[in-house]
C-alpha atoms as a PDB file:
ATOM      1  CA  UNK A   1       0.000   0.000   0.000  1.00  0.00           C
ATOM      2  CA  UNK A   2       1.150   3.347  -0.822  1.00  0.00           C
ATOM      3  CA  UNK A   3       0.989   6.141   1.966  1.00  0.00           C
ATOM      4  CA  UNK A   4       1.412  10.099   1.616  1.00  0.00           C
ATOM      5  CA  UNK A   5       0.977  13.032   3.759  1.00  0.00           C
ATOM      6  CA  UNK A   6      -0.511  16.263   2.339  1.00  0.00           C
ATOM      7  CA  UNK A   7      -0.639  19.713   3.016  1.00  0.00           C
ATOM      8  CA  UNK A   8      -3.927  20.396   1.095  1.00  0.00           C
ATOM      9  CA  UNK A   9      -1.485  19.602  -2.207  1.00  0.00           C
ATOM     10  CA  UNK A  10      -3.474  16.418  -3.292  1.00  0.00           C
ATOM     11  CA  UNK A  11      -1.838  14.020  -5.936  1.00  0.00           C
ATOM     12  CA  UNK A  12      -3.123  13.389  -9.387  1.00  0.00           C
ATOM     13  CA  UNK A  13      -4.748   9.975  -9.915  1.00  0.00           C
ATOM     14  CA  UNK A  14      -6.919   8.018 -11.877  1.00  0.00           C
ATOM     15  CA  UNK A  15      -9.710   5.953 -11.254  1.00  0.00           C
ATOM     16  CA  UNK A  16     -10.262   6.342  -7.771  1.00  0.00           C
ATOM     17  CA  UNK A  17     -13.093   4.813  -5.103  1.00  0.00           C
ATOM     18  CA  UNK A  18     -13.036   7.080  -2.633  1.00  0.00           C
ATOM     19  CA  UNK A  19     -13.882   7.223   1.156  1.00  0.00           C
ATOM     20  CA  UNK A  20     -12.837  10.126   3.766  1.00  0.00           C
ATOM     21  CA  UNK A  21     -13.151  10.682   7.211  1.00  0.00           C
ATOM     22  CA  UNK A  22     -11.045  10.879  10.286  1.00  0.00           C
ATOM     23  CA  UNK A  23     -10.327   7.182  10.161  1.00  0.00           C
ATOM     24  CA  UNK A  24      -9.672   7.433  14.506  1.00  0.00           C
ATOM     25  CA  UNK A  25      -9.247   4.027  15.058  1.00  0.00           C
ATOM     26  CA  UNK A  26     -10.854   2.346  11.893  1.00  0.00           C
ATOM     27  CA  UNK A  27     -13.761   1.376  13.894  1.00  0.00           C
ATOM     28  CA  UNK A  28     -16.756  -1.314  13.309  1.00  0.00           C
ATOM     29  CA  UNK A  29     -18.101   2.263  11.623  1.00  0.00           C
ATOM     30  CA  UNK A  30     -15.315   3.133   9.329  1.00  0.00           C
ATOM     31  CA  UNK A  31     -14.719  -0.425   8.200  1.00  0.00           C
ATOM     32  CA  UNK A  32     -18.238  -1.100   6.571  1.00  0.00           C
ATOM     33  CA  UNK A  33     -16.973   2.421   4.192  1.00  0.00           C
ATOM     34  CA  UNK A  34     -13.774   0.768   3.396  1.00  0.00           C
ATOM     35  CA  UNK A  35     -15.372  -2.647   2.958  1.00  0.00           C
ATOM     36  CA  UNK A  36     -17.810  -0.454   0.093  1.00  0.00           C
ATOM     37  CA  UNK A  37     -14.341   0.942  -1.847  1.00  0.00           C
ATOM     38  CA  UNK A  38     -12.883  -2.629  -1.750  1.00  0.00           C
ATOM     39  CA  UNK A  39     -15.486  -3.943  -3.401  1.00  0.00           C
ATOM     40  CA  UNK A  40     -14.889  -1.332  -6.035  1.00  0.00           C
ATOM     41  CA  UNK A  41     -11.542  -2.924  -6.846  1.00  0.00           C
ATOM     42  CA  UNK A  42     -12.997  -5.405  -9.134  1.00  0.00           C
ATOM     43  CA  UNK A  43     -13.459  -2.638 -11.086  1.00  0.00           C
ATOM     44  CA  UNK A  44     -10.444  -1.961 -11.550  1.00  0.00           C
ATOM     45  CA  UNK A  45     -11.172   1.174  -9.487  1.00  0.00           C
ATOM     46  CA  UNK A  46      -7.773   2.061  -7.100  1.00  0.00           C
ATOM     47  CA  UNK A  47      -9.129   2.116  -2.759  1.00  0.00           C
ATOM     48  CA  UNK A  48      -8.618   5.409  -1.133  1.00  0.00           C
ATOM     49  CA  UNK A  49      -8.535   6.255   1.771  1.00  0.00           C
ATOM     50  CA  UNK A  50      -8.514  10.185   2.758  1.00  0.00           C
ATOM     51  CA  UNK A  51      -8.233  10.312   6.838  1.00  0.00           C
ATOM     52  CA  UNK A  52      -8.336  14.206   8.260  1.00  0.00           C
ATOM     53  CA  UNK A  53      -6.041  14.076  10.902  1.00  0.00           C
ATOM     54  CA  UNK A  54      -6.335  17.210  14.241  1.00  0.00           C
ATOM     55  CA  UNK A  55      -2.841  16.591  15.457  1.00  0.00           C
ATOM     56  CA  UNK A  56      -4.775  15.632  18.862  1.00  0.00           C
ATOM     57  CA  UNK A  57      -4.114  12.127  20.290  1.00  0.00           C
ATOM     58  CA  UNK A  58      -5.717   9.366  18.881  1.00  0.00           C
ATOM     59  CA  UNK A  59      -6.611   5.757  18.936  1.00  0.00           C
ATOM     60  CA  UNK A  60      -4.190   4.611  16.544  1.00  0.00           C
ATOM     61  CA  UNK A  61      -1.109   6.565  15.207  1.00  0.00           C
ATOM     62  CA  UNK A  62      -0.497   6.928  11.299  1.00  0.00           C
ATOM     63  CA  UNK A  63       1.893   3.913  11.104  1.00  0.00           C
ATOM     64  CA  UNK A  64      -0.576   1.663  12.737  1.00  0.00           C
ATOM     65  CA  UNK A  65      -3.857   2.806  10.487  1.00  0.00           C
ATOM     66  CA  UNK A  66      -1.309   2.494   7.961  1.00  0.00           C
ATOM     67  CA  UNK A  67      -0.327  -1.072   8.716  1.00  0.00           C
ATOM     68  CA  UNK A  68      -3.937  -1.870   9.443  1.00  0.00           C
ATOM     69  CA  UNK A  69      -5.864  -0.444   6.460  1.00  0.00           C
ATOM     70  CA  UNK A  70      -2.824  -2.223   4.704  1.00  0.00           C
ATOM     71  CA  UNK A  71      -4.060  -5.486   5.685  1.00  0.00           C
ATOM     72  CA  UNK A  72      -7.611  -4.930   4.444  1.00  0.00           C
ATOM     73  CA  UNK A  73      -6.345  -4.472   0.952  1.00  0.00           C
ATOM     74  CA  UNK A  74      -6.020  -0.422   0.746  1.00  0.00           C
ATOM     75  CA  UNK A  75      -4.124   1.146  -2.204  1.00  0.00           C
ATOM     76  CA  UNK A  76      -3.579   4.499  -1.192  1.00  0.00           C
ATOM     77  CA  UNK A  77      -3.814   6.247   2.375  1.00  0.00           C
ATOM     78  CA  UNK A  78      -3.911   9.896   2.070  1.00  0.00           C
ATOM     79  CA  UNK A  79      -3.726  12.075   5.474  1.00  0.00           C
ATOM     80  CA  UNK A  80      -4.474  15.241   5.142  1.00  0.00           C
ATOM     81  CA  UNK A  81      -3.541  17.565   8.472  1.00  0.00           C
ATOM     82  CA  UNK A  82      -6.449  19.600   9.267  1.00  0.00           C
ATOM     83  CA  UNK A  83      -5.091  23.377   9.067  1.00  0.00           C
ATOM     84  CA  UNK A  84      -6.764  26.900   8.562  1.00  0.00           C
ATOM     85  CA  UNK A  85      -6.351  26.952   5.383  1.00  0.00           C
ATOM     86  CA  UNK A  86      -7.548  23.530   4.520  1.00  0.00           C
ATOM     87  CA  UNK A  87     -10.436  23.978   6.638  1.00  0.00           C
ATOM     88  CA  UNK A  88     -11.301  27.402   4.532  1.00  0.00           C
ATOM     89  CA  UNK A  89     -11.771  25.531   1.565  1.00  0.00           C
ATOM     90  CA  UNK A  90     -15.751  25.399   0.410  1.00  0.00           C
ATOM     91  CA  UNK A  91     -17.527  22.381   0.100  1.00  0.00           C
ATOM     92  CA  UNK A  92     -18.238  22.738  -3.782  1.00  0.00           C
ATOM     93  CA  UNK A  93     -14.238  23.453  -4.254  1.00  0.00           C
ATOM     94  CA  UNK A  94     -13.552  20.171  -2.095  1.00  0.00           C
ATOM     95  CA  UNK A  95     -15.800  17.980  -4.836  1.00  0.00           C
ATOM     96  CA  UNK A  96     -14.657  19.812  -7.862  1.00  0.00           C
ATOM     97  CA  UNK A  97     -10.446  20.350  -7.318  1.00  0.00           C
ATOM     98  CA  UNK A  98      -9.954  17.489  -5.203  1.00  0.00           C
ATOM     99  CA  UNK A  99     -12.384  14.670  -5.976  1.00  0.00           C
ATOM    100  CA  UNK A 100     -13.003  15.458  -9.633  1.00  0.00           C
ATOM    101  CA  UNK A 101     -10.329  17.397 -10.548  1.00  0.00           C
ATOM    102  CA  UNK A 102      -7.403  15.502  -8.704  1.00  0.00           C
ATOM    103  CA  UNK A 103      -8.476  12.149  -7.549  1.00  0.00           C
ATOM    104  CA  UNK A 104     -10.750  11.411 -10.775  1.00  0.00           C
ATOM    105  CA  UNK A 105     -13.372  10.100  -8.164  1.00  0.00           C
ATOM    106  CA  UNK A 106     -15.760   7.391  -9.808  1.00  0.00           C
ATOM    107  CA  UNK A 107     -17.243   6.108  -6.853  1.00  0.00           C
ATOM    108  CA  UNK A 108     -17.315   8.250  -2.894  1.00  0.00           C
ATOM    109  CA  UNK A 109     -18.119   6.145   0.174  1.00  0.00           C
ATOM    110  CA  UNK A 110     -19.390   8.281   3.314  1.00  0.00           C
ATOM    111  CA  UNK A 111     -21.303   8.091   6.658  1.00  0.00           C
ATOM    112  CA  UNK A 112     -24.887   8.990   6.420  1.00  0.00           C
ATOM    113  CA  UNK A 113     -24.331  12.121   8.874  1.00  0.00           C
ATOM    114  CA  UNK A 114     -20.675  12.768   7.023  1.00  0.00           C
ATOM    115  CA  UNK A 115     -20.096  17.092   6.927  1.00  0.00           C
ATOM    116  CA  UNK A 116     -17.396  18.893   4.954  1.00  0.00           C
ATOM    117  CA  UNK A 117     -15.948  21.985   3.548  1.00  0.00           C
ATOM    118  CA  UNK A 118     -15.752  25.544   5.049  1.00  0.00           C
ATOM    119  CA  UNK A 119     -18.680  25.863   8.030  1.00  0.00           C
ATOM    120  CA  UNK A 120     -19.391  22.228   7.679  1.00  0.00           C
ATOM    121  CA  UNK A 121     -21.702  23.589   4.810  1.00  0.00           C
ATOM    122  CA  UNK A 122     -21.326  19.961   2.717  1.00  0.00           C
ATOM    123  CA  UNK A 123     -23.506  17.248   3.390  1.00  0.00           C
ATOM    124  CA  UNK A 124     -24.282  13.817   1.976  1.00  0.00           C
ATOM    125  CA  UNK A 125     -27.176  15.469  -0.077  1.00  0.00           C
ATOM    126  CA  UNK A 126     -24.524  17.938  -2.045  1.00  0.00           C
ATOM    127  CA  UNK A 127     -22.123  15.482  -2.386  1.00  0.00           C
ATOM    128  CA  UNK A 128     -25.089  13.081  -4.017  1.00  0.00           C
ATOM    129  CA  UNK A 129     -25.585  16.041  -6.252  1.00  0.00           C
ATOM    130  CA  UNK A 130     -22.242  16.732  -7.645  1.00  0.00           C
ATOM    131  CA  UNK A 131     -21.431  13.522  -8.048  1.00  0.00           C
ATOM    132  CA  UNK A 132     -24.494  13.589 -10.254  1.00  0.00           C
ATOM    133  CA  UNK A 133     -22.903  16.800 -12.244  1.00  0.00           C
ATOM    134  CA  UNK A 134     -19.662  15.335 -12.371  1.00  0.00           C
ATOM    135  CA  UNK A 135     -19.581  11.481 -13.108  1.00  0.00           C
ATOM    136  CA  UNK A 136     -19.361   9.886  -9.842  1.00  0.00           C
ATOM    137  CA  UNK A 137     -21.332   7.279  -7.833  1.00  0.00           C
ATOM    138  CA  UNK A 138     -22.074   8.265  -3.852  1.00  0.00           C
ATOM    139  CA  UNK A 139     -22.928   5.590  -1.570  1.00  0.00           C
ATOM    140  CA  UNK A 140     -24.166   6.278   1.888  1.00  0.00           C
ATOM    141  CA  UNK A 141     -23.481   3.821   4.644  1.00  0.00           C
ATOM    142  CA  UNK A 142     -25.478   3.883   7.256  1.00  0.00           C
ATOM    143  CA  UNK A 143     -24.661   4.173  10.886  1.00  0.00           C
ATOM    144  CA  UNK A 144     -23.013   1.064  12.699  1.00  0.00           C
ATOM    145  CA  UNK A 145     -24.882   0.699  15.903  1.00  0.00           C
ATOM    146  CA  UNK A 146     -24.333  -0.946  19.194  1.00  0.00           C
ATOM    147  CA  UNK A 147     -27.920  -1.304  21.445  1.00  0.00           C
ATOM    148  CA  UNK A 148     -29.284   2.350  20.630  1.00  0.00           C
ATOM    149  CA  UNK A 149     -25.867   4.779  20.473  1.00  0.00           C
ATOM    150  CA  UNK A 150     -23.482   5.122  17.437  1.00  0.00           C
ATOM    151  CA  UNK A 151     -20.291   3.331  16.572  1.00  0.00           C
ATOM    152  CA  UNK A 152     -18.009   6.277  16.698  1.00  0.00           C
ATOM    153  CA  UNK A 153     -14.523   6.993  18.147  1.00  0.00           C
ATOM    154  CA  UNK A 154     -15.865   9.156  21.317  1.00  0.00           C
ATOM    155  CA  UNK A 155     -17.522   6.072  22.158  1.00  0.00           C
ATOM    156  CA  UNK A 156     -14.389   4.393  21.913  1.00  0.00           C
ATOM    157  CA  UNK A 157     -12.186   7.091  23.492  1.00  0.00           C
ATOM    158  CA  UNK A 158     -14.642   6.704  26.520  1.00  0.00           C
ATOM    159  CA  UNK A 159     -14.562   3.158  27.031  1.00  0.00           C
ATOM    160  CA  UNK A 160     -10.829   3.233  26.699  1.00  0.00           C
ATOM    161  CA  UNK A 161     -10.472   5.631  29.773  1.00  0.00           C
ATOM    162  CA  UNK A 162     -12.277   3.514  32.343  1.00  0.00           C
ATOM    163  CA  UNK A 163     -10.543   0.429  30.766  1.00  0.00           C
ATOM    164  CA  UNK A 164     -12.983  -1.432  29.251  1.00  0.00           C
ATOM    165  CA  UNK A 165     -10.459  -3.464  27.620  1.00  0.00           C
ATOM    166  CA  UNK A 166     -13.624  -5.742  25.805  1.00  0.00           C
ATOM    167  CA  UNK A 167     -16.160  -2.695  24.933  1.00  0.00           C
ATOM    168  CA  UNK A 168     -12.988  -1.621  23.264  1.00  0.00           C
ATOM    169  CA  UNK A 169     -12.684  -4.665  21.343  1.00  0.00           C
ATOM    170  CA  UNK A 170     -16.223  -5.101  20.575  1.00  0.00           C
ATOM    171  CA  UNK A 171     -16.328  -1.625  19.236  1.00  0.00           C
ATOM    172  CA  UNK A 172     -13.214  -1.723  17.288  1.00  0.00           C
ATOM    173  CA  UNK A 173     -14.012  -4.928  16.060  1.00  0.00           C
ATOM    174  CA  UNK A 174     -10.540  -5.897  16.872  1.00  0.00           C
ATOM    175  CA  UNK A 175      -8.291  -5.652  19.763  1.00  0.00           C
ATOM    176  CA  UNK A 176      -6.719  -2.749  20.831  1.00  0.00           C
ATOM    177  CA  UNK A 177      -2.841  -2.439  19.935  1.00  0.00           C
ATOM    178  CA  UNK A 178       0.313  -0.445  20.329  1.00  0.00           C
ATOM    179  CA  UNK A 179       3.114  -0.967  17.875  1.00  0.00           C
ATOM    180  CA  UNK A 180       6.456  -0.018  18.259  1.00  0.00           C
ATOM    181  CA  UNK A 181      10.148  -1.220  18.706  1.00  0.00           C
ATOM    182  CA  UNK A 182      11.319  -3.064  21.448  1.00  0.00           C
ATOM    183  CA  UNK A 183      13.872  -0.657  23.177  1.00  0.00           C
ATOM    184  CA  UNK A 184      16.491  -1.270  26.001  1.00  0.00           C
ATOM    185  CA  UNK A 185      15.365  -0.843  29.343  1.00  0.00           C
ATOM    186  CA  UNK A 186      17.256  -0.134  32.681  1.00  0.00           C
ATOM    187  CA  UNK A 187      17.938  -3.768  32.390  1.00  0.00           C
ATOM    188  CA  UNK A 188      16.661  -4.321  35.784  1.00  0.00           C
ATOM    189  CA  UNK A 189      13.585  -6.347  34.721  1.00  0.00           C
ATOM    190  CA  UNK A 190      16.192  -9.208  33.064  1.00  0.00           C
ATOM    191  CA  UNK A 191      18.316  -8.869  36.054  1.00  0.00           C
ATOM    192  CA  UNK A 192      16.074  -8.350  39.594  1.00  0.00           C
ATOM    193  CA  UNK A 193      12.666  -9.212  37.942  1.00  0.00           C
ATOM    194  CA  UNK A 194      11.376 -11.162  34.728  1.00  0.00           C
ATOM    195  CA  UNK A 195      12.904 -10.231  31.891  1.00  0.00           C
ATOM    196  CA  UNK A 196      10.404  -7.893  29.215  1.00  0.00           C
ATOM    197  CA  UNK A 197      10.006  -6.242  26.246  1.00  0.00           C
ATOM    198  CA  UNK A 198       9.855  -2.363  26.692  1.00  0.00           C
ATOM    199  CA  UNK A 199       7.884  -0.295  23.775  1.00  0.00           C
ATOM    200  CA  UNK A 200       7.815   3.603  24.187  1.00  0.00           C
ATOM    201  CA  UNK A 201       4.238   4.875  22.786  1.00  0.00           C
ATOM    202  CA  UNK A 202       4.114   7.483  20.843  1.00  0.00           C
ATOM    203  CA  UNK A 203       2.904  10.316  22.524  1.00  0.00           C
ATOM    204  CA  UNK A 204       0.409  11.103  19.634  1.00  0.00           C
ATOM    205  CA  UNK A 205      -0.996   7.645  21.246  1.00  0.00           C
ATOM    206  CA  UNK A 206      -4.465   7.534  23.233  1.00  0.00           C
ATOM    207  CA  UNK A 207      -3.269   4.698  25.989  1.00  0.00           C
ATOM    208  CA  UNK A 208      -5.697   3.110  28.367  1.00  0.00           C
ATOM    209  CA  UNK A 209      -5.306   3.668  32.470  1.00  0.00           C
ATOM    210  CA  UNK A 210      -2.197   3.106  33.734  1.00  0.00           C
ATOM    211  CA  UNK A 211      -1.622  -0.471  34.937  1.00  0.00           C
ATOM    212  CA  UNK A 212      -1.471  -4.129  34.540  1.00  0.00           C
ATOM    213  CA  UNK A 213      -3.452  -6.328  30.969  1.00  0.00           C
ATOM    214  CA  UNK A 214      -3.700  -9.057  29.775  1.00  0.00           C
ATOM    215  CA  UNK A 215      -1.863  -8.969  26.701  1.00  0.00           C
ATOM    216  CA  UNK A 216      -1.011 -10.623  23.270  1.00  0.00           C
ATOM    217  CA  UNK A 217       2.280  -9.112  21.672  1.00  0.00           C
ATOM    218  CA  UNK A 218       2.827 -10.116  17.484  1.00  0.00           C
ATOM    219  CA  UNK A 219       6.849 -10.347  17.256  1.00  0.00           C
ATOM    220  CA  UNK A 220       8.698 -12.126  13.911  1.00  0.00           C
ATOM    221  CA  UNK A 221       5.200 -13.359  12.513  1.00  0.00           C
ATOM    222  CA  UNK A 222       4.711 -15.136  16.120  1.00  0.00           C
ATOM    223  CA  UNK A 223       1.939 -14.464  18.750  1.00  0.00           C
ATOM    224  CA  UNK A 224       2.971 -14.905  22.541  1.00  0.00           C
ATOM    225  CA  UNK A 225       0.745 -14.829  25.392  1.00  0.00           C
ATOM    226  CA  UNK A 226       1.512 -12.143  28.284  1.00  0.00           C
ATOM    227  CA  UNK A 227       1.286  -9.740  30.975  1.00  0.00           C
ATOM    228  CA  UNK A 228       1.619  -5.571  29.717  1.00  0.00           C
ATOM    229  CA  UNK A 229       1.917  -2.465  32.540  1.00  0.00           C
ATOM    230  CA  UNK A 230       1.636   0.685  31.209  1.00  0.00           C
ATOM    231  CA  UNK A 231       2.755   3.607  33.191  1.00  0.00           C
ATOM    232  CA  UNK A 232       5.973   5.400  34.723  1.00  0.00           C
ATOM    233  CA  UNK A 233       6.913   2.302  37.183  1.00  0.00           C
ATOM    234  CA  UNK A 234       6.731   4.578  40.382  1.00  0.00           C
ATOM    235  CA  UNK A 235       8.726   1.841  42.218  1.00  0.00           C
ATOM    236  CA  UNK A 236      12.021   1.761  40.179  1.00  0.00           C
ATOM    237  CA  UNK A 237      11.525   5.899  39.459  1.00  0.00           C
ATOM    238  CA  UNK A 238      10.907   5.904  35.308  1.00  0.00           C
ATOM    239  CA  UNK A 239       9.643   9.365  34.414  1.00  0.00           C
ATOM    240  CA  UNK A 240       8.361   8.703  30.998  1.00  0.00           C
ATOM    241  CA  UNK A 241       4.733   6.974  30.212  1.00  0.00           C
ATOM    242  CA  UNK A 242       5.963   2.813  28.752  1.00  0.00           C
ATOM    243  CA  UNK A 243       4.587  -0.196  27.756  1.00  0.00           C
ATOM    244  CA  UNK A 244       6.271  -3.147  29.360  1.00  0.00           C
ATOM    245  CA  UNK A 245       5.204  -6.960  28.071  1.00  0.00           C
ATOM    246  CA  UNK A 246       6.814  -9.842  30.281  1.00  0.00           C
ATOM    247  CA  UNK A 247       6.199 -12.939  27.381  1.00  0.00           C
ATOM    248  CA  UNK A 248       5.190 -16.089  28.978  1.00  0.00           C
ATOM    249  CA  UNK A 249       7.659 -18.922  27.586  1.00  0.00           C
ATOM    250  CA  UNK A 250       9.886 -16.229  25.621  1.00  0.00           C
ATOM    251  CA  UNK A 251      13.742 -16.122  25.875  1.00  0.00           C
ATOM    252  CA  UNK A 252      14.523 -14.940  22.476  1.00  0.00           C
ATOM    253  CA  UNK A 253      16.801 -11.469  22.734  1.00  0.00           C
ATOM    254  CA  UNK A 254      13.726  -9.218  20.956  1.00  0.00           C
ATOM    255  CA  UNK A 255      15.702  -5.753  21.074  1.00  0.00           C
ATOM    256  CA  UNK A 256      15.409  -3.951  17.999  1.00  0.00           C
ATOM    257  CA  UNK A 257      12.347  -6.141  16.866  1.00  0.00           C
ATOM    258  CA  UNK A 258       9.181  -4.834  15.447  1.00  0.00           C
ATOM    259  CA  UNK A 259       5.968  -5.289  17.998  1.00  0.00           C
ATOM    260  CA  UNK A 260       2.815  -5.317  17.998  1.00  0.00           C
ATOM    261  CA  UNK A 261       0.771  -5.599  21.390  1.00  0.00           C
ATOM    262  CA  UNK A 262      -3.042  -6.098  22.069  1.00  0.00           C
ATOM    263  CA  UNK A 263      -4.529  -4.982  25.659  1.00  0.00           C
ATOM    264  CA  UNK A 264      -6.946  -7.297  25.968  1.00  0.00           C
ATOM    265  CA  UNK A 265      -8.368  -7.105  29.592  1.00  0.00           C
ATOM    266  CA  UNK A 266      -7.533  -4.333  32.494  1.00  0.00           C
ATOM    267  CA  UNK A 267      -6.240  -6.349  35.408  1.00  0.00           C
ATOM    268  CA  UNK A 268      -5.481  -3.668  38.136  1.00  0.00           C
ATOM    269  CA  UNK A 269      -4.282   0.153  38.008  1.00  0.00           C
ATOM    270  CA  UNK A 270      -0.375   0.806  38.648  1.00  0.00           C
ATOM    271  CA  UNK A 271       0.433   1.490  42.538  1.00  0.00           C
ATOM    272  CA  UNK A 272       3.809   1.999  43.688  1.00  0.00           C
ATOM    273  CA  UNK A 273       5.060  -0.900  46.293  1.00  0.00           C
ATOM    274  CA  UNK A 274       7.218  -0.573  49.501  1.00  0.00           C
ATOM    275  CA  UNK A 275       9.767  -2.957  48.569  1.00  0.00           C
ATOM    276  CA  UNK A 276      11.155  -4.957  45.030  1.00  0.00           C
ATOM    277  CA  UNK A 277      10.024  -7.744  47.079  1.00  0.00           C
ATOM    278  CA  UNK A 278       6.461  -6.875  46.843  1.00  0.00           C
ATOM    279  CA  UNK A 279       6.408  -5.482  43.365  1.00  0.00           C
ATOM    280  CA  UNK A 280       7.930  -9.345  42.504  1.00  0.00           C
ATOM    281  CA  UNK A 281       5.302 -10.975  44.731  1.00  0.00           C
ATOM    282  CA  UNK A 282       2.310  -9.023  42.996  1.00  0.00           C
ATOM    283  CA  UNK A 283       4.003  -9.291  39.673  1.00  0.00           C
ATOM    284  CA  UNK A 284       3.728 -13.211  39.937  1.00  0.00           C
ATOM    285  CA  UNK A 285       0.192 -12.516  41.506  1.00  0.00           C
ATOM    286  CA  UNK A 286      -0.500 -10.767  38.350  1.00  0.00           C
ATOM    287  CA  UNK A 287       0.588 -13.573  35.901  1.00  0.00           C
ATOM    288  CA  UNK A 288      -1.307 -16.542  37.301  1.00  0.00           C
ATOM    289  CA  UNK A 289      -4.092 -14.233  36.958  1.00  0.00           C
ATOM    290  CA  UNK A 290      -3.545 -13.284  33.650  1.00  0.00           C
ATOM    291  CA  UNK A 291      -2.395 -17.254  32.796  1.00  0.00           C
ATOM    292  CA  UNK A 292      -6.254 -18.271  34.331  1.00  0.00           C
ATOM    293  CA  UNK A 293      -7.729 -15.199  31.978  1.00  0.00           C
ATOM    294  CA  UNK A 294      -6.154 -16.880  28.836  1.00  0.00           C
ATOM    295  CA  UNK A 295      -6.791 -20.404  29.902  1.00  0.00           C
ATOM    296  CA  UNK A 296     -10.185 -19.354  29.959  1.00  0.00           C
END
């Protein structure tokens, strides 16, 4: 899949099915429009993706929407930074120099309540109409529901605060990750401890509470069981926000190696202990736990 970053500059293409949003996670939501441009791809038509990105922290960072919508089969991801200027543009010069004129739009995928252009003045109703006056096809997608309230990534964002590790999932319709590459700790886990794999999120990353999951971590195409913490690690004195994985029945050196981890259930919030004692003690607490979580 190719991947590009714009500054309202928009490439010139051919033959495109189109969808655009803010892409926050590539929800339940979001998937069902990029499931409607895949199937556009028989066609012949080339999948695009258009995310509008705030700069704010979000549920996935651009390398892992990039890896992800890879996976489904996307061509093209274009992420377009939401600035002044970008923002200023009308919703009838949107359609015509970008989608006509620039990404030769045959086919548009978008939400049923999807807004755009200058004021939010664009709605699904214009865009039905231009793509009328210009050539193109406009499918609306209706809402993905759960009970009575939206799919949507504030829905998300809120389960994610309080921890609800399997809303998450449910919502997502996938687990929730962190990628990243295993760095060097203070060494102390391998030494005093049991020995982990130490990720640094990105701090354009929207983490869950601080403390202890249930985990999953993807490492050279193999998937190992484990126990994550996320926090500073008051005990030892860290200062920075990481993601620590102990990997049950790993003792591969991992340093340097691409990872990919999925929080899969909240076991406890991080506390700061007396002794390295009684961080060990409730560390091996914490993995039988975890061990009975995925035996179940």
């Amino acid at each position: 899949m190719d991947f590009m970053r714009v500054n309202g500059e928009f490439p010139v293409l051919l033959n495109c099915a189109v969808t655009l949003g803010k892409f926050d996670g590539v929800h339940r939501g979001h998937k069902k429009l990029i499931d409607a441009i895949l199937n556009r791809k028989c066609l012949g038509e080339k999948a695009v993706v258009v995310a509008f990105v705030s700069g704010k922290p979000a549920l996935l960072t651009s390398e892992e929407r990039m890896h992800y919508l890879e996976e489904l089969g996307i061509d093209l991801l274009i992420e377009c930074p939401l600035t002044p200027e970008f923002c200023a543009i009308s919703a009838e010069d949107f359609v015509k120099s970008i989608l006509v004129e620039k990404l030769d739009t045959r086919f548009v995928a978008v939400g049923e309540d999807y807004m755009f252009g200058r004021g939010r003045a664009g709605d699904v109703k214009l865009l039905s109409r231009m793509g009328e006056e210009y050539g193109f096809l406009t499918e609306i997608v209706e809402k993905e529901m759960y009970g009575d309230r939206k799919v949507s990534s504030t829905f998300i964002r809120e389960e994610l605060a309080v921890g609800h590790m399997e809303m998450v999932e449910c919502l997502l319709g996938r687990p929730f990750v962190v990628e990243g590459f295993v760095e060097h700790g203070r060494g102390m886990g391998k030494r005093d401890f049991f020995p982990t794999a130490n990720l640094v999120p990105s701090p354009n990353k929207l983490l869950p509470p601080n403390g202890v999951y249930a985990s999953r971590s993807f490492i050279k195409d193999h998937a190992m069981e484990g126990i994550s913490n996320i926090g500073y690690k008051p005990t030892v004195g860290e200062n920075f926000v990481g993601l620590e994985t102990y990997l049950f029945n790993c003792e591969e050196e991992l340093y340097g190696e691409f990872c990919k981890v999925q929080l899969l259930k909240y076991q406890r919030p991080e506390k700061k202990f007396e002794s390295f004692e009684a961080l060990k003690e409730q560390i091996s607490s914490d993995i039988q736990d975890v061990k009975i979580f995925f035996a179940r």
